[in-house]
PDB file of N, CA and C in Angstrom:
ATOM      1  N   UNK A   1      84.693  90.503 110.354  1.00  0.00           N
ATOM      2  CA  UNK A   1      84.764  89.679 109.161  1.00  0.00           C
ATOM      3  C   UNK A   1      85.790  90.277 108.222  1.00  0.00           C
ATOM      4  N   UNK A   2      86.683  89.218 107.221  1.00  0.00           N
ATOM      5  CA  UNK A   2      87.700  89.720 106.835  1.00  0.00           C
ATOM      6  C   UNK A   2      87.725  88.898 105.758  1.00  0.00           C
ATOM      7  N   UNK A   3      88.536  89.344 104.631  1.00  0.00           N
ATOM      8  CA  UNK A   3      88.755  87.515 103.838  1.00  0.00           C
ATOM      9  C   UNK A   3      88.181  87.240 102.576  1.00  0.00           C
ATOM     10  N   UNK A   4      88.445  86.652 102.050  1.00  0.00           N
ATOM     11  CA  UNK A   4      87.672  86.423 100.587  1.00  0.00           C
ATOM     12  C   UNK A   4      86.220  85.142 100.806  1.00  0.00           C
ATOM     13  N   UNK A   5      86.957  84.560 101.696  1.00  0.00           N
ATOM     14  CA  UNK A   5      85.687  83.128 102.034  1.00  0.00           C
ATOM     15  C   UNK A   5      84.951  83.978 102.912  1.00  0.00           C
ATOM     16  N   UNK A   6      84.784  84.557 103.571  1.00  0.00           N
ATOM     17  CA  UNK A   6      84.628  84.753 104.624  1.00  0.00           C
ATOM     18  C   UNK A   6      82.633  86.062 104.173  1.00  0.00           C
ATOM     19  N   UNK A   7      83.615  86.783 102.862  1.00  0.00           N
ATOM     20  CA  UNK A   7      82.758  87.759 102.324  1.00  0.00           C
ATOM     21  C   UNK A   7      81.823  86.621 101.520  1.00  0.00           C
ATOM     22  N   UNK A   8      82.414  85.617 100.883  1.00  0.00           N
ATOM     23  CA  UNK A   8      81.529  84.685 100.052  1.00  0.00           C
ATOM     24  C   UNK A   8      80.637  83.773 101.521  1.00  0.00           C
ATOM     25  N   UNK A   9      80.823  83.722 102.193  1.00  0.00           N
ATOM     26  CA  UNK A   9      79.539  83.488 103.205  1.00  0.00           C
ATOM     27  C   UNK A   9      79.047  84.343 103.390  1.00  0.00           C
ATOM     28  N   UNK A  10      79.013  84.893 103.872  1.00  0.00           N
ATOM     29  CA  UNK A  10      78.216  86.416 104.081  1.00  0.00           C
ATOM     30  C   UNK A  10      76.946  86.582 102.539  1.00  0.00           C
ATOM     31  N   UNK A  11      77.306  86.407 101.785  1.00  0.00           N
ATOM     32  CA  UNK A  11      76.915  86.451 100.465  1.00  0.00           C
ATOM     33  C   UNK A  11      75.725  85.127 100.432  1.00  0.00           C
ATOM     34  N   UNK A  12      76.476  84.332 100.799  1.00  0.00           N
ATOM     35  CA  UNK A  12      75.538  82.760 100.537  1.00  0.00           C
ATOM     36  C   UNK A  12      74.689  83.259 101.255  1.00  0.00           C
ATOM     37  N   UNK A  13      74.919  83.086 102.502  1.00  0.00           N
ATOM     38  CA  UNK A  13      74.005  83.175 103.880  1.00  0.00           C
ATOM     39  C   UNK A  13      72.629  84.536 103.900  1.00  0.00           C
ATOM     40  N   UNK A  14      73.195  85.570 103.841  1.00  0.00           N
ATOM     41  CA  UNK A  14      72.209  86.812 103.134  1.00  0.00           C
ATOM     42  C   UNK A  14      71.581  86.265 102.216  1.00  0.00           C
ATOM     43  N   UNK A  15      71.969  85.256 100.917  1.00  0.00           N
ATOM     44  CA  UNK A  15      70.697  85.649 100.143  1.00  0.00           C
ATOM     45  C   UNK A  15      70.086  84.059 100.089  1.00  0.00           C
ATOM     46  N   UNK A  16      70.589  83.417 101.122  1.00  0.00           N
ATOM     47  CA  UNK A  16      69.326  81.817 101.748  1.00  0.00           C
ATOM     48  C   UNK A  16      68.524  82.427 102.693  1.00  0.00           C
ATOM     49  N   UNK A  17      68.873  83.511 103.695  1.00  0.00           N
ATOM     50  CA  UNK A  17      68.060  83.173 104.820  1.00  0.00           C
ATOM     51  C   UNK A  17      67.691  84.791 105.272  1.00  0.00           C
ATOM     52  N   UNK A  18      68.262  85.818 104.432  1.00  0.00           N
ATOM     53  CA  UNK A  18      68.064  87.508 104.790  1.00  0.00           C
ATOM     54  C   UNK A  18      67.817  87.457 106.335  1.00  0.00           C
ATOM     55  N   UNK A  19      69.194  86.998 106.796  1.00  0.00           N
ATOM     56  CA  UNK A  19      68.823  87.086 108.292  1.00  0.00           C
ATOM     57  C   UNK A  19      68.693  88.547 108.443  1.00  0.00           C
ATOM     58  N   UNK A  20      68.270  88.534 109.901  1.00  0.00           N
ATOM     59  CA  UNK A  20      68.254  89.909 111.113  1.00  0.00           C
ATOM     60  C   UNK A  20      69.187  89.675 111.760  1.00  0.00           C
ATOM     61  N   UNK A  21      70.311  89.069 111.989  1.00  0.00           N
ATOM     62  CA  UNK A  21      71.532  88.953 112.332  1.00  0.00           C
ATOM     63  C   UNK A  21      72.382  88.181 111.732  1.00  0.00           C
ATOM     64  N   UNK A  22      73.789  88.631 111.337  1.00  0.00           N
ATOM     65  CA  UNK A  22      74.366  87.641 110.721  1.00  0.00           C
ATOM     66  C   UNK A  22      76.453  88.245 111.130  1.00  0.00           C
ATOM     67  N   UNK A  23      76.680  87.440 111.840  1.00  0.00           N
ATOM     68  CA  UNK A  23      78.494  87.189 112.472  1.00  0.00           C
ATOM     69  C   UNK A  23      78.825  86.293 111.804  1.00  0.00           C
ATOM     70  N   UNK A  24      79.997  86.659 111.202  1.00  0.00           N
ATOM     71  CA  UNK A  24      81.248  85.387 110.895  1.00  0.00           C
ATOM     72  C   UNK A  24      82.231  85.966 111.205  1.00  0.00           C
ATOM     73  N   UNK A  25      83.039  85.056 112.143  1.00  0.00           N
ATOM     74  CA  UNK A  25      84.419  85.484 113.104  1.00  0.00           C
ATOM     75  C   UNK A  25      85.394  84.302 112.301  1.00  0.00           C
ATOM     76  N   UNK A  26      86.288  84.910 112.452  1.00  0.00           N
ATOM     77  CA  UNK A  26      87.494  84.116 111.678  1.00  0.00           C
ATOM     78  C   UNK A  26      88.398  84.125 113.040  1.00  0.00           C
ATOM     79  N   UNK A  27      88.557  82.140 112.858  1.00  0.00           N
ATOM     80  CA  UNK A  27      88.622  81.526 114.021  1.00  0.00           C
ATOM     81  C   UNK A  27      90.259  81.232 114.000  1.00  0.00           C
ATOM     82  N   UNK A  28      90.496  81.592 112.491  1.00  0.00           N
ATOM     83  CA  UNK A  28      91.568  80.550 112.145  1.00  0.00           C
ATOM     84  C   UNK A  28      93.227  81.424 112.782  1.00  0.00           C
ATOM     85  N   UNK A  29      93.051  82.076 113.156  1.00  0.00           N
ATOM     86  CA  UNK A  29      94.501  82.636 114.335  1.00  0.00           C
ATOM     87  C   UNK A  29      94.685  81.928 115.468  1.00  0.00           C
ATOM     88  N   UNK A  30      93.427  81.496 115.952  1.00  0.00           N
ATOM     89  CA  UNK A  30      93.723  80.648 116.868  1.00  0.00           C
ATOM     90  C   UNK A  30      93.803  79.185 117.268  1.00  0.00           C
ATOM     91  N   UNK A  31      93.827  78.501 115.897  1.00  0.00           N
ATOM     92  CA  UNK A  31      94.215  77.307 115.515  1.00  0.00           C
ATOM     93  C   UNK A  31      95.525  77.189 114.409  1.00  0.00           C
ATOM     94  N   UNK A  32      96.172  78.367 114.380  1.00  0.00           N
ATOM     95  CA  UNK A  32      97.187  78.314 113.495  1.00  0.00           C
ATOM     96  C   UNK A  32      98.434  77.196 114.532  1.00  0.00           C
ATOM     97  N   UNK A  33      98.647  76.253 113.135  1.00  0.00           N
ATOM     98  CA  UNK A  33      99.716  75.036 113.548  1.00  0.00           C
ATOM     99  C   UNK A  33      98.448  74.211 113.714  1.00  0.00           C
ATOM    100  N   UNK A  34      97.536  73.796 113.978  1.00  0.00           N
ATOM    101  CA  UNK A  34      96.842  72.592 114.535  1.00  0.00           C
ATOM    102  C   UNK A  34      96.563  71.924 112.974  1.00  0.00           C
ATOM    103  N   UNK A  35      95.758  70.685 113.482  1.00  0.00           N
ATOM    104  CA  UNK A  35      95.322  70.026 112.389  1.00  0.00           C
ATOM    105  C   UNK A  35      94.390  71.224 111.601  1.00  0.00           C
ATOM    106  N   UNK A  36      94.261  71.120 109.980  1.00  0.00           N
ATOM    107  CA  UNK A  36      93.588  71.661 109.543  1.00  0.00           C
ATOM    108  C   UNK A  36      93.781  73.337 108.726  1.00  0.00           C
ATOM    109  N   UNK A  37      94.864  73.224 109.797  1.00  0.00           N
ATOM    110  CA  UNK A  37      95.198  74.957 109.408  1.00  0.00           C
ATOM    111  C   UNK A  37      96.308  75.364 107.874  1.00  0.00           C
ATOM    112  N   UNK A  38      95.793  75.461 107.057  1.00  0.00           N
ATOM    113  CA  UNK A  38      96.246  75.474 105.707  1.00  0.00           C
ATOM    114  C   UNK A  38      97.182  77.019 105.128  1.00  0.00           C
ATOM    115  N   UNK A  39      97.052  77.640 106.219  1.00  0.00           N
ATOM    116  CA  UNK A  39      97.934  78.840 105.836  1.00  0.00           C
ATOM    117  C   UNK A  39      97.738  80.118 105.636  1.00  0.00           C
ATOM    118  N   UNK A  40      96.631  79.922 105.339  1.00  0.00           N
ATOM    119  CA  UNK A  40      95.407  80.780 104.560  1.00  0.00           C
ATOM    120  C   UNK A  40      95.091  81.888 105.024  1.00  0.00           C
ATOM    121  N   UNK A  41      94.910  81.659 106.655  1.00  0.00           N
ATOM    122  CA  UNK A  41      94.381  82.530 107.617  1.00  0.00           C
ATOM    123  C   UNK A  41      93.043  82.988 107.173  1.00  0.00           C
ATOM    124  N   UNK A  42      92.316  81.435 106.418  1.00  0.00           N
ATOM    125  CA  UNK A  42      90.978  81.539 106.214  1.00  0.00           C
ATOM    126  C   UNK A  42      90.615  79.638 106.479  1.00  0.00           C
ATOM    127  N   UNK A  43      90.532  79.196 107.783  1.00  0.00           N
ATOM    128  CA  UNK A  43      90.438  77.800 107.843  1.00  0.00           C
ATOM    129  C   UNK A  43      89.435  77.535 108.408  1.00  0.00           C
ATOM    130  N   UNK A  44      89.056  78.437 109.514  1.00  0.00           N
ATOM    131  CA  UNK A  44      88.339  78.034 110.563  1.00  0.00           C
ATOM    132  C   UNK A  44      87.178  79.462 111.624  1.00  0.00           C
ATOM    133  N   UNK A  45      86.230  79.254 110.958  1.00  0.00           N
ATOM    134  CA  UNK A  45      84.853  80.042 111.301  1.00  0.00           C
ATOM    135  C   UNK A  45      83.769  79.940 112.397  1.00  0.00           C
ATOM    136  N   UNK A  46      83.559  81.011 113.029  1.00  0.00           N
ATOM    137  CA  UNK A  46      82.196  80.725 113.917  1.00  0.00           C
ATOM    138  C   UNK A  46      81.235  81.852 113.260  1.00  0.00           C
ATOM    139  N   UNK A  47      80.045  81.022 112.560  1.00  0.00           N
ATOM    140  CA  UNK A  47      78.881  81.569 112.258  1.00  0.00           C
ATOM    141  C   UNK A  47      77.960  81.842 113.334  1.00  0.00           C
ATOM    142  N   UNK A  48      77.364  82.972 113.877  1.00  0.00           N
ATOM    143  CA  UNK A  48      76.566  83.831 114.676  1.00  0.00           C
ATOM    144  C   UNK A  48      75.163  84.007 113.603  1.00  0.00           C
ATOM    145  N   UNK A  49      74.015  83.139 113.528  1.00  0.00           N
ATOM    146  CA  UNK A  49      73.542  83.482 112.541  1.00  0.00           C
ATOM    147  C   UNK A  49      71.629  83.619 113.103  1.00  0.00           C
ATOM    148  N   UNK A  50      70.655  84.693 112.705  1.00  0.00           N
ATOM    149  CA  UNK A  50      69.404  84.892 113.233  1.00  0.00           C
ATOM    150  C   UNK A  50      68.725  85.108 112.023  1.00  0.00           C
ATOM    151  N   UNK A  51      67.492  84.079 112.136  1.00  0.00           N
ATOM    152  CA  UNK A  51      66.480  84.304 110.866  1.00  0.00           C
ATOM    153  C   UNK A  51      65.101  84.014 111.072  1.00  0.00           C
ATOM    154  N   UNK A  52      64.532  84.289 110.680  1.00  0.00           N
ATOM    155  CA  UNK A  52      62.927  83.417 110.668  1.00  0.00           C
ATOM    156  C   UNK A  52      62.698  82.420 110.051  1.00  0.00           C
ATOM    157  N   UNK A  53      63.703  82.280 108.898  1.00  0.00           N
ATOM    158  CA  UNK A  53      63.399  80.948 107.729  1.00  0.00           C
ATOM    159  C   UNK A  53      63.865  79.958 109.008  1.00  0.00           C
ATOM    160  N   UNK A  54      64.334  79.858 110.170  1.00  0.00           N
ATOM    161  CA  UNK A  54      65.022  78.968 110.820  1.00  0.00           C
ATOM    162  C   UNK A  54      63.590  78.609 112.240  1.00  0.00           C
ATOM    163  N   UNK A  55      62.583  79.208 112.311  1.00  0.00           N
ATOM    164  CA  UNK A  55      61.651  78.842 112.986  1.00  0.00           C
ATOM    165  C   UNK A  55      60.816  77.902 112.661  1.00  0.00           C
ATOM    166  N   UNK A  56      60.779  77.528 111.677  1.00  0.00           N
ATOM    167  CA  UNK A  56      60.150  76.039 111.880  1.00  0.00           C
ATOM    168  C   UNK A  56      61.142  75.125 112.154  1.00  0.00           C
ATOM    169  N   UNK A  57      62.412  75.328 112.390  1.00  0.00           N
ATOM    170  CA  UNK A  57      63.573  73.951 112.085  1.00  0.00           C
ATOM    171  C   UNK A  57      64.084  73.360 113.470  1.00  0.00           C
ATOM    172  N   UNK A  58      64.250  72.523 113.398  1.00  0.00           N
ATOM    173  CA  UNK A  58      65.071  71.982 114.746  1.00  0.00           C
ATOM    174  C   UNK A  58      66.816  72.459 114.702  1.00  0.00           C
ATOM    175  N   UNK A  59      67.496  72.334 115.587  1.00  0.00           N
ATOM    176  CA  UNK A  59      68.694  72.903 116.092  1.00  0.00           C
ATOM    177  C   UNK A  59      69.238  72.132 114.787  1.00  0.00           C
ATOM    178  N   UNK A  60      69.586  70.942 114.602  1.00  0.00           N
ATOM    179  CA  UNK A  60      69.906  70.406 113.541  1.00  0.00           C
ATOM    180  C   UNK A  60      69.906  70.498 112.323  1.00  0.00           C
ATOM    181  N   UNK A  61      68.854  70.756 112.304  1.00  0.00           N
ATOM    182  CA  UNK A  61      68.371  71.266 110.818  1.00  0.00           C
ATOM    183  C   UNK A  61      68.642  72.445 110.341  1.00  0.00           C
ATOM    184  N   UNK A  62      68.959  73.352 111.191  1.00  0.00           N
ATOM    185  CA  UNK A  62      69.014  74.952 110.797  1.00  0.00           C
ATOM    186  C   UNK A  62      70.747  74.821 110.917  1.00  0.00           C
ATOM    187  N   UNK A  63      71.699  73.635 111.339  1.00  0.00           N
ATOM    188  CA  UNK A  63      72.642  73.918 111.162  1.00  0.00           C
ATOM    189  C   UNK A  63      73.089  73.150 109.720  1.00  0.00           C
ATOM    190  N   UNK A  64      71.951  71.979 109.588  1.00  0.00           N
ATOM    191  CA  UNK A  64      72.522  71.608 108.365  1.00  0.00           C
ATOM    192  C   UNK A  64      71.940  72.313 106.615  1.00  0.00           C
ATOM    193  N   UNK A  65      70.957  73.229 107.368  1.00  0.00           N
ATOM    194  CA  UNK A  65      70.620  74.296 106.157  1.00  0.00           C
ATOM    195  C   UNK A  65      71.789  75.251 105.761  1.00  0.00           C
ATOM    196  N   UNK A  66      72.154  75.915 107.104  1.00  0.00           N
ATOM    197  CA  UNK A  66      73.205  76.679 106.913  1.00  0.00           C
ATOM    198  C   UNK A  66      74.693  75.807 106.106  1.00  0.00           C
ATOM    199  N   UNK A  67      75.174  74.982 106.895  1.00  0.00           N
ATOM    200  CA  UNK A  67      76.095  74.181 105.818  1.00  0.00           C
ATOM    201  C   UNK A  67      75.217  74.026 103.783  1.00  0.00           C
ATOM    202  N   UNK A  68      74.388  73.572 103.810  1.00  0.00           N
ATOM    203  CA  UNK A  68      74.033  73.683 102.575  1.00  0.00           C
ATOM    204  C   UNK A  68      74.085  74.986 101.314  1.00  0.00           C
ATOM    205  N   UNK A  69      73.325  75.974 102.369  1.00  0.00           N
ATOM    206  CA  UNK A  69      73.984  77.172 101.675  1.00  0.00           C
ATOM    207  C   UNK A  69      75.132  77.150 101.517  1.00  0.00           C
ATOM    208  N   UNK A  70      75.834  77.096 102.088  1.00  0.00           N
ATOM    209  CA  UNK A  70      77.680  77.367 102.126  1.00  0.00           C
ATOM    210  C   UNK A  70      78.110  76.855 101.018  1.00  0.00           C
ATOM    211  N   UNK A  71      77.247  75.717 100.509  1.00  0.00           N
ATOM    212  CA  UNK A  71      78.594  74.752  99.306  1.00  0.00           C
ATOM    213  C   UNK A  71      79.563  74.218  99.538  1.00  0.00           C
ATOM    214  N   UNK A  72      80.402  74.436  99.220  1.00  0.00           N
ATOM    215  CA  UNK A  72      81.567  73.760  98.613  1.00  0.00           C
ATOM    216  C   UNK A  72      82.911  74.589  99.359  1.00  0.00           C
ATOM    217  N   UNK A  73      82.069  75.638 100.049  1.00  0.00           N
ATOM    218  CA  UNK A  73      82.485  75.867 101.355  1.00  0.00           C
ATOM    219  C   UNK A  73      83.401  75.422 102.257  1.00  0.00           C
ATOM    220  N   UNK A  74      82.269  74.718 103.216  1.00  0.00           N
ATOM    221  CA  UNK A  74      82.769  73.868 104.397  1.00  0.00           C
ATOM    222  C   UNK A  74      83.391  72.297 103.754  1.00  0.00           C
ATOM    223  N   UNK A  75      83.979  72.277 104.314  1.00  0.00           N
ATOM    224  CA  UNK A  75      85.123  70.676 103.741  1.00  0.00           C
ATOM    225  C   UNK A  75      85.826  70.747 103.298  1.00  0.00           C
ATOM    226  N   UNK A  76      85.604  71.506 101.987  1.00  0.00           N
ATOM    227  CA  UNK A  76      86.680  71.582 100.931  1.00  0.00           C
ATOM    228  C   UNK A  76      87.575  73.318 100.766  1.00  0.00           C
ATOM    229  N   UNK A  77      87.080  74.258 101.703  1.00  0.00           N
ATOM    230  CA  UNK A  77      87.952  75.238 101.258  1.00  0.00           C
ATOM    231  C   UNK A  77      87.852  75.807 102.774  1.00  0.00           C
ATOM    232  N   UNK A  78      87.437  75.462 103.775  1.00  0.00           N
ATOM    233  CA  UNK A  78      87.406  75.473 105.369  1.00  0.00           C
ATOM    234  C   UNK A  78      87.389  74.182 105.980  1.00  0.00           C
ATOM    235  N   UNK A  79      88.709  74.255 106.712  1.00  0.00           N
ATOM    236  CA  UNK A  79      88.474  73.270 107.831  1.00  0.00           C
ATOM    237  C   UNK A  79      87.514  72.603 108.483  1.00  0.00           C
ATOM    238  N   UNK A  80      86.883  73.931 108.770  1.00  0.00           N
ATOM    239  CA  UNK A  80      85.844  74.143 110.490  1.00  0.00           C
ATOM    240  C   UNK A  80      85.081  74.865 110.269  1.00  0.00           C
ATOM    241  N   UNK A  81      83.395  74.882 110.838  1.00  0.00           N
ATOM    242  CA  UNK A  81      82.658  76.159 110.551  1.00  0.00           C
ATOM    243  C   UNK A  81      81.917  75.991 111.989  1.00  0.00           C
ATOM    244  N   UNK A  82      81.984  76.421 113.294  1.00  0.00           N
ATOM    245  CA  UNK A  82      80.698  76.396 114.092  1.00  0.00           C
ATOM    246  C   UNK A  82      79.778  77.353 114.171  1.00  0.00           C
ATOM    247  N   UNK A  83      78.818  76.867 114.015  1.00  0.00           N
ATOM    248  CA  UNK A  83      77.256  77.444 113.648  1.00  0.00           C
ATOM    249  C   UNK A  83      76.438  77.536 114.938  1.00  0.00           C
ATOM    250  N   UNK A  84      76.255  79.143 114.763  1.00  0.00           N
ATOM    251  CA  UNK A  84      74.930  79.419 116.294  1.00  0.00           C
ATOM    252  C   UNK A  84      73.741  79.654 115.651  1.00  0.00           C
ATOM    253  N   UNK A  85      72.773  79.017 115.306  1.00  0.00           N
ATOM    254  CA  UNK A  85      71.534  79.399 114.347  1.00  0.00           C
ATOM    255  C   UNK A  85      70.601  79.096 114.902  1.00  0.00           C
ATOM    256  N   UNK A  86      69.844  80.703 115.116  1.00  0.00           N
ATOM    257  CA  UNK A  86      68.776  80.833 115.639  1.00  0.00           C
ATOM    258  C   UNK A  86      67.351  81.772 115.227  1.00  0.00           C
ATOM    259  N   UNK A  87      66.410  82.083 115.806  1.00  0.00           N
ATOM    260  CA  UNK A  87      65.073  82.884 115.134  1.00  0.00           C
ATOM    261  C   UNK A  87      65.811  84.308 115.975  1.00  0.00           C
ATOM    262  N   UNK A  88      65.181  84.987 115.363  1.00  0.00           N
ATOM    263  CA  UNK A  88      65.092  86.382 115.959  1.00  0.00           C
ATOM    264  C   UNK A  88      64.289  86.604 117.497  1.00  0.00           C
ATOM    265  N   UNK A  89      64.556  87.449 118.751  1.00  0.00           N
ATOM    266  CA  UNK A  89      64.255  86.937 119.465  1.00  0.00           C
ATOM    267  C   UNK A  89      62.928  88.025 119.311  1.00  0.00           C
TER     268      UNK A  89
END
């Protein structure tokens, strides 16, 4: 993890869900030139993310919790975010 967005997830995400695991890979080197890619070398994310708040939720739901935390985040200051969200095993 690297980045100014990148530390402000990390931030969101820790204090919605105090996972037991938590990855954010910065995706965006390897979409540099494609649609989306703004320059930044902060566009495009894969969240690696493990919690318990995410055991009652369906696959869906725990990805659209995670987008919620994020804000203003995803859409408007990232391209792309793919989300692995799961319970602790």
């Amino acid at each position: 993890m690297s980045g100014t967005i990148a530390h402000e997830m990390e931030e969101r995400l820790t204090g919605a869900f105090a996972p037991s695991k938590l990855e954010i890979i910065n995706d965006s080197a390897s979409h540099a030139g494609h649609s989306g890619d703004d320059g930044s070398g902060e566009s495009h994310f894969t969240i690696i993310i493990e919690s318990a708040a995410f055991e009652p939720m369906s696959r869906l739901a725990r990805q659209r919790a995670v987008i919620a935390a994020l804000g203003d985040i995803v859409g408007e200051r990232v391209h792309a975010v793919a989300i692995k969200a799961g319970v602790p095993a």
